[in-house]
PDB file of N, CA and C in Angstrom:
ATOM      1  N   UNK A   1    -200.325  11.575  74.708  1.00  0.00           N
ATOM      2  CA  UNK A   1    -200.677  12.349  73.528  1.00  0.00           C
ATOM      3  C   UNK A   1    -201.407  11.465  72.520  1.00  0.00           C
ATOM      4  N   UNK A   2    -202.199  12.011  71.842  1.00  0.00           N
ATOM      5  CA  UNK A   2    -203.282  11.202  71.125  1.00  0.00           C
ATOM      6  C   UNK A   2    -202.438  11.191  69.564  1.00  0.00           C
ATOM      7  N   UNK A   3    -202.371  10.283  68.641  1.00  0.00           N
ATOM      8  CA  UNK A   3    -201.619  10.072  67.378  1.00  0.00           C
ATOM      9  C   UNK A   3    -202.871  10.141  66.397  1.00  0.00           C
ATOM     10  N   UNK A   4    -202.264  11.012  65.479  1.00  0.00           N
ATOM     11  CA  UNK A   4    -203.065  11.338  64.334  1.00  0.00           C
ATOM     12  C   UNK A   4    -202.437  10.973  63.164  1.00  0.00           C
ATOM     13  N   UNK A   5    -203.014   9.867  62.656  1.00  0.00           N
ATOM     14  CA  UNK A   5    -202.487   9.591  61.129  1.00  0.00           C
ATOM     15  C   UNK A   5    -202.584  10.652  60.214  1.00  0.00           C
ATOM     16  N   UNK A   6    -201.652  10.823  59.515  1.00  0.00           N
ATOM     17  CA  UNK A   6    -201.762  11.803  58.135  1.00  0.00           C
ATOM     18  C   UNK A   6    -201.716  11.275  56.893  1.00  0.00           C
ATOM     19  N   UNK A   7    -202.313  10.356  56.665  1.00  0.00           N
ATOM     20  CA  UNK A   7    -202.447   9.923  55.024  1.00  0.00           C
ATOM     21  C   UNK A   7    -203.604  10.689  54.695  1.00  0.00           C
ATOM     22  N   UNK A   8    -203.430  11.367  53.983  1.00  0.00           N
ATOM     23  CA  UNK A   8    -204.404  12.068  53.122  1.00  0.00           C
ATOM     24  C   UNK A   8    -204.216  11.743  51.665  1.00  0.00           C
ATOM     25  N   UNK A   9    -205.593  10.828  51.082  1.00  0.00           N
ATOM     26  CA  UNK A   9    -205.467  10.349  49.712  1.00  0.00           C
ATOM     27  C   UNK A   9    -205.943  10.962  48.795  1.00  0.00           C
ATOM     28  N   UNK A  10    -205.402  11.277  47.735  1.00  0.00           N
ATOM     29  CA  UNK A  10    -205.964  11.846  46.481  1.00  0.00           C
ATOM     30  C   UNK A  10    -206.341  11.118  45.715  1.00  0.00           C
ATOM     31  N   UNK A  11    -207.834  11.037  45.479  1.00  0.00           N
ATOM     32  CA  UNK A  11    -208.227  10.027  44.619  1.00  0.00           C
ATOM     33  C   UNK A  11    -207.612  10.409  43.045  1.00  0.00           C
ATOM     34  N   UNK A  12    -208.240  11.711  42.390  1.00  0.00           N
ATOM     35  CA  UNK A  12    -207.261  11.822  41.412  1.00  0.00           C
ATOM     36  C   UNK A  12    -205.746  10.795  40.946  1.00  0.00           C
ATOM     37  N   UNK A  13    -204.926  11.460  42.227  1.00  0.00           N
ATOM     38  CA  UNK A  13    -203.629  10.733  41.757  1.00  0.00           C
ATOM     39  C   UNK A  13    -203.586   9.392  41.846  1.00  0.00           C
ATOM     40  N   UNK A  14    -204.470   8.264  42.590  1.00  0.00           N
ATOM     41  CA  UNK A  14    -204.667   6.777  42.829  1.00  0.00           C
ATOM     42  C   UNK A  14    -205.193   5.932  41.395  1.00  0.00           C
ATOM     43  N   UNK A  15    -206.526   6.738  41.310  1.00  0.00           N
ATOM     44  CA  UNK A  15    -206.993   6.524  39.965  1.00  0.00           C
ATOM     45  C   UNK A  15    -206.312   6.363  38.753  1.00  0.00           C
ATOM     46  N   UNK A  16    -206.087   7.656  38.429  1.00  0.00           N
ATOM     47  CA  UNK A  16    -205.393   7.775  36.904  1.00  0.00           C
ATOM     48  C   UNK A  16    -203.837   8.093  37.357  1.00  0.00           C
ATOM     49  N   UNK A  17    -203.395   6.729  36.165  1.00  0.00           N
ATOM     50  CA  UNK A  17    -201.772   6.830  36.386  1.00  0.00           C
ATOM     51  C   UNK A  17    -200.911   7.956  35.046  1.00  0.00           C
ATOM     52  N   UNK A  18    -200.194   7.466  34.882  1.00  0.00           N
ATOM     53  CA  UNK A  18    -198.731   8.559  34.068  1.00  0.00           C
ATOM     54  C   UNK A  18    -199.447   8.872  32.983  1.00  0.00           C
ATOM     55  N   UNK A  19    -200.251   8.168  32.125  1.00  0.00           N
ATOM     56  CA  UNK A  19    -200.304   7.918  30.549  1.00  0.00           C
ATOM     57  C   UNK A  19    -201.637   8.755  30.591  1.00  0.00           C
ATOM     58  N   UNK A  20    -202.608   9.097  31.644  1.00  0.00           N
ATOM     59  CA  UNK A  20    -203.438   9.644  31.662  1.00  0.00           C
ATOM     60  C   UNK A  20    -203.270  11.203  31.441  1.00  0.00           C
ATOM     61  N   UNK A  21    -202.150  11.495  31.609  1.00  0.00           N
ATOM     62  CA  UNK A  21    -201.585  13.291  31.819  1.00  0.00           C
ATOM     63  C   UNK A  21    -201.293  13.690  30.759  1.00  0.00           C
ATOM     64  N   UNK A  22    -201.796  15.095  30.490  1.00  0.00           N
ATOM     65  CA  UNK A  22    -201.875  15.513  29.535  1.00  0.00           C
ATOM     66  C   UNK A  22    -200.223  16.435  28.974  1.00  0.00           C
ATOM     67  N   UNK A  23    -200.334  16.563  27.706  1.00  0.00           N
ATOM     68  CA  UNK A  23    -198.799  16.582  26.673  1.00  0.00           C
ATOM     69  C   UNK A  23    -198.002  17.909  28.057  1.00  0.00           C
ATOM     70  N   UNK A  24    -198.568  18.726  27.917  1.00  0.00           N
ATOM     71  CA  UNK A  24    -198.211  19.872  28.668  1.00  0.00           C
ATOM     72  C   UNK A  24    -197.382  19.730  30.037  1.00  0.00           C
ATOM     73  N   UNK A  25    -198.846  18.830  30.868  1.00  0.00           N
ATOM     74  CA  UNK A  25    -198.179  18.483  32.098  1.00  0.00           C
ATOM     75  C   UNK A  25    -196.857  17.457  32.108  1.00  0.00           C
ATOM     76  N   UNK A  26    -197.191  16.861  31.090  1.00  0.00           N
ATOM     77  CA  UNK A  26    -195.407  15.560  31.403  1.00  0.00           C
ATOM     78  C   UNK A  26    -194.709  16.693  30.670  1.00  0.00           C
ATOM     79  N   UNK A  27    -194.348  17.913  30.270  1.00  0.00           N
ATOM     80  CA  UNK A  27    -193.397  18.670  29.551  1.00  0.00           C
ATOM     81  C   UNK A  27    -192.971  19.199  30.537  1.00  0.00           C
ATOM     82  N   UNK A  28    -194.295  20.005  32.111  1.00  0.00           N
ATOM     83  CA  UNK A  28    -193.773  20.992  32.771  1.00  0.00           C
ATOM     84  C   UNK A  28    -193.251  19.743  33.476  1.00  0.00           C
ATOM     85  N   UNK A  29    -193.429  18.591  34.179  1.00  0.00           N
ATOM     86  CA  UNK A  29    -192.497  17.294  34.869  1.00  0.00           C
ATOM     87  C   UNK A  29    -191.213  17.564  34.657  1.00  0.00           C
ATOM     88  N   UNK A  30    -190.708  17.317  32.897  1.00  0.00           N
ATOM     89  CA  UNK A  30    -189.714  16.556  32.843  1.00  0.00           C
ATOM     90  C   UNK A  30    -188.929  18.162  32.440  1.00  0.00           C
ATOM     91  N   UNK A  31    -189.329  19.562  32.396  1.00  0.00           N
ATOM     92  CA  UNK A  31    -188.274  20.499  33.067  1.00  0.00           C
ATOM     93  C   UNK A  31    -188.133  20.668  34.105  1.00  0.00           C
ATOM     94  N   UNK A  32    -189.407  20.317  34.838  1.00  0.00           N
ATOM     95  CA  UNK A  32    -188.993  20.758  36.532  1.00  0.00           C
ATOM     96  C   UNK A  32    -188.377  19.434  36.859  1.00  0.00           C
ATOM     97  N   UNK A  33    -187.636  18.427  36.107  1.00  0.00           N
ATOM     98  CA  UNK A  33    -186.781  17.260  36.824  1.00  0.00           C
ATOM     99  C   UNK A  33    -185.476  17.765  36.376  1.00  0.00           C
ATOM    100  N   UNK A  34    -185.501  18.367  35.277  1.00  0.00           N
ATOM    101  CA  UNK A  34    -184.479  18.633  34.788  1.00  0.00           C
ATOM    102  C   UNK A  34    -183.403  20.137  35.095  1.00  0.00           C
ATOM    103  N   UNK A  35    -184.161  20.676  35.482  1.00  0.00           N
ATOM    104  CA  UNK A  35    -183.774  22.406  36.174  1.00  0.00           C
ATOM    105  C   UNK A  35    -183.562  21.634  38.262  1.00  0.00           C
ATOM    106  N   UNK A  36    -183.857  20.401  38.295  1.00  0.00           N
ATOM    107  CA  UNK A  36    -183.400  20.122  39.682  1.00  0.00           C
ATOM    108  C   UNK A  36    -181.957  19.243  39.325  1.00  0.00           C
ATOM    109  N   UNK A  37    -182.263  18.164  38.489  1.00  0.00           N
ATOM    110  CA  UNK A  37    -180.726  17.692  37.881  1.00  0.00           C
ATOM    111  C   UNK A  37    -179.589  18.916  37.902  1.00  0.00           C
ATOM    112  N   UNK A  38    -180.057  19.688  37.304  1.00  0.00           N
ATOM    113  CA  UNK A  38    -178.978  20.752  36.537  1.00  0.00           C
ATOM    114  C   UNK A  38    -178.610  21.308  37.851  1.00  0.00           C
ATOM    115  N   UNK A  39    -179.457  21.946  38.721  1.00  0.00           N
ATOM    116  CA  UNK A  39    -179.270  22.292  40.112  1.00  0.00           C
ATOM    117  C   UNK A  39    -178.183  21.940  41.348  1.00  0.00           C
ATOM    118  N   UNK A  40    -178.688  20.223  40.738  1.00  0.00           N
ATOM    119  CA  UNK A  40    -177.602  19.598  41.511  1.00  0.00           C
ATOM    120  C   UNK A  40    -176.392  19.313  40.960  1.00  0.00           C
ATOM    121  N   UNK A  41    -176.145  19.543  39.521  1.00  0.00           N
ATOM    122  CA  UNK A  41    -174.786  18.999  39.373  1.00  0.00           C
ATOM    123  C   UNK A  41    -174.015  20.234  39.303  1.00  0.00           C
ATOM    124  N   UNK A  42    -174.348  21.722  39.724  1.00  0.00           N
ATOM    125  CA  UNK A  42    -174.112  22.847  39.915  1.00  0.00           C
ATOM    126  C   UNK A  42    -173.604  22.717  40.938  1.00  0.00           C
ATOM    127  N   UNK A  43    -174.322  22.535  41.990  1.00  0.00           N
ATOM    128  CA  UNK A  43    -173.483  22.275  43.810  1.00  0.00           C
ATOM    129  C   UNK A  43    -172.699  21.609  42.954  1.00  0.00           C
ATOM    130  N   UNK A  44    -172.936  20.418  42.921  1.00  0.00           N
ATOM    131  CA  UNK A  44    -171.429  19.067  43.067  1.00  0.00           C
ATOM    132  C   UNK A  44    -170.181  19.655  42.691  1.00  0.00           C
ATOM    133  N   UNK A  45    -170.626  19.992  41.890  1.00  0.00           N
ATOM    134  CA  UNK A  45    -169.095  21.354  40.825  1.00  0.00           C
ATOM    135  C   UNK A  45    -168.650  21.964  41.716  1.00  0.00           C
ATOM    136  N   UNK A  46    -169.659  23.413  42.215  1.00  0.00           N
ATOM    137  CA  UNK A  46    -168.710  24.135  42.599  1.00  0.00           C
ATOM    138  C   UNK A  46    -168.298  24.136  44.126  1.00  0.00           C
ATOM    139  N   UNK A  47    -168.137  22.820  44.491  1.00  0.00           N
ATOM    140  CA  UNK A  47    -167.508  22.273  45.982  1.00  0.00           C
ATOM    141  C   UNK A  47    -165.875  21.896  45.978  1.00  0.00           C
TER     142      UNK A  47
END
């Protein structure tokens, strides 16, 4: 069988790092980190 690498690079994301992103986008980040936190300490509980 023949092997196919899958790195597919986004120059975007290589280029410009954290400080480059705009107010909005690090807001929708740090709820969508935070609605997965909350997520998980929901399981942990109710086990």
């Amino acid at each position: 069988m023949a092997q196919h690498s899958q790195t597919r690079a986004t120059p975007g994301a290589v280029s410009s790092g954290f400080g480059s992103w705009s107010k909005g986008r690090k807001i929708y980040l740090a709820v969508g980190i935070l609605a997965c936190l909350a997520g998980v300490l929901m399981i942990a509980f109710s086990l």
